[in-house]
Protein backbone atom coordinates (compact mmCIF):
# COMPACT_ATOMS: atom_id res chain seq x y z
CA UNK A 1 33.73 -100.22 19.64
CA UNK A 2 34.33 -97.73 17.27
CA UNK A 3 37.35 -96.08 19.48
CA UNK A 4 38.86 -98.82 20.12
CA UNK A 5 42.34 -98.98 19.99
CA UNK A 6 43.49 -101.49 21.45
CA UNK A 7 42.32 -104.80 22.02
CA UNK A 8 43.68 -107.53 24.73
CA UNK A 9 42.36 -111.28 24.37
CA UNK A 10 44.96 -113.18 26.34
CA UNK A 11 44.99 -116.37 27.71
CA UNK A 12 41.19 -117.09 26.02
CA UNK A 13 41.68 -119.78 24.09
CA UNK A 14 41.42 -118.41 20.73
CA UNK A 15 41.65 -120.41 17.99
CA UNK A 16 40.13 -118.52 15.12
CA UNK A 17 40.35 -114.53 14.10
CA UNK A 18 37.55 -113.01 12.36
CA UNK A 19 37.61 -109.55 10.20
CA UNK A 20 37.20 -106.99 12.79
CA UNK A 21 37.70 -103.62 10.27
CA UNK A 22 34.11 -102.75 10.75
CA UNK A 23 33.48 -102.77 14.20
CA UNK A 24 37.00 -101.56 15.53
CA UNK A 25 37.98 -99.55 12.53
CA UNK A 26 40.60 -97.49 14.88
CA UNK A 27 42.51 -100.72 16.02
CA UNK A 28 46.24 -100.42 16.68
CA UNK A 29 46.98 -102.89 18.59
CA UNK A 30 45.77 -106.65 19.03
CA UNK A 31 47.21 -109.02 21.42
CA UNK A 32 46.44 -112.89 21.07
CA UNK A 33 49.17 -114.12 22.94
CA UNK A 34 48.65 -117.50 25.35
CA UNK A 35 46.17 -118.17 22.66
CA UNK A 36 45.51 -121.56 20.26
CA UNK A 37 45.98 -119.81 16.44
CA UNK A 38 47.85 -122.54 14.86
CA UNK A 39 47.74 -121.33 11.27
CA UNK A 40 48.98 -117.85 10.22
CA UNK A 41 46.35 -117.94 7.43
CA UNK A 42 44.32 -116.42 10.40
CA UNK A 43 45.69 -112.53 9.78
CA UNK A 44 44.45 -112.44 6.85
CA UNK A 45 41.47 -112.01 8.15
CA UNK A 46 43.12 -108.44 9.58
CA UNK A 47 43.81 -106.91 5.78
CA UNK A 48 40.82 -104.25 6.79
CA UNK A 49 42.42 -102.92 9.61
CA UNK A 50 44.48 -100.54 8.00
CA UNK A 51 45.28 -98.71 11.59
CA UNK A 52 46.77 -101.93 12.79
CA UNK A 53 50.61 -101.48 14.13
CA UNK A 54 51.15 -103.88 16.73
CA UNK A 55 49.68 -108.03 16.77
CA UNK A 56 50.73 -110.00 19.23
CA UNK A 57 50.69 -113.61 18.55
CA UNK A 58 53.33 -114.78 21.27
CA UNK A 59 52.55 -118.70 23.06
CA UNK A 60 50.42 -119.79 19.98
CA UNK A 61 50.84 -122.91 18.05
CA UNK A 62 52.02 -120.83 14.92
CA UNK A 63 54.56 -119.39 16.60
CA UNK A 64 56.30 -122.54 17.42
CA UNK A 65 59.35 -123.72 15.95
CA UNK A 66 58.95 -127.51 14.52
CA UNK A 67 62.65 -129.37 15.01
């Protein structure tokens, strides 16, 4: 996966992001959308993916507005 550059996991029912850096190093874009992240404390697991322009975290819990 070392050409990776972009990296689609919609609609899987992730709830937890691991550090990637080493195994997509080239990574520009990640989308998580439709997904079940509920605590933004999750990216920092992305710090090592310096290439990293576009994350997608659209329909998750952590992107929900509390009223």
């Amino acid at each position: 996966m070392h050409r990776l550059k972009t990296l689609i996991l919609n609609n899987n029912k992730v709830s937890k992001i691991q550090n990637i850096s080493e195994s997509a190093p080239h990574l520009e874009n990640l989308m998580l959308m439709n997904n079940q992240i509920k605590e933004l404390v999750e990216i920092d697991h992305l710090t090592g993916c310096k290439n990293l322009k576009r994350l997608s975290l659209l329909n998750n819990v952590v992107t929900q507005v509390l009223i």
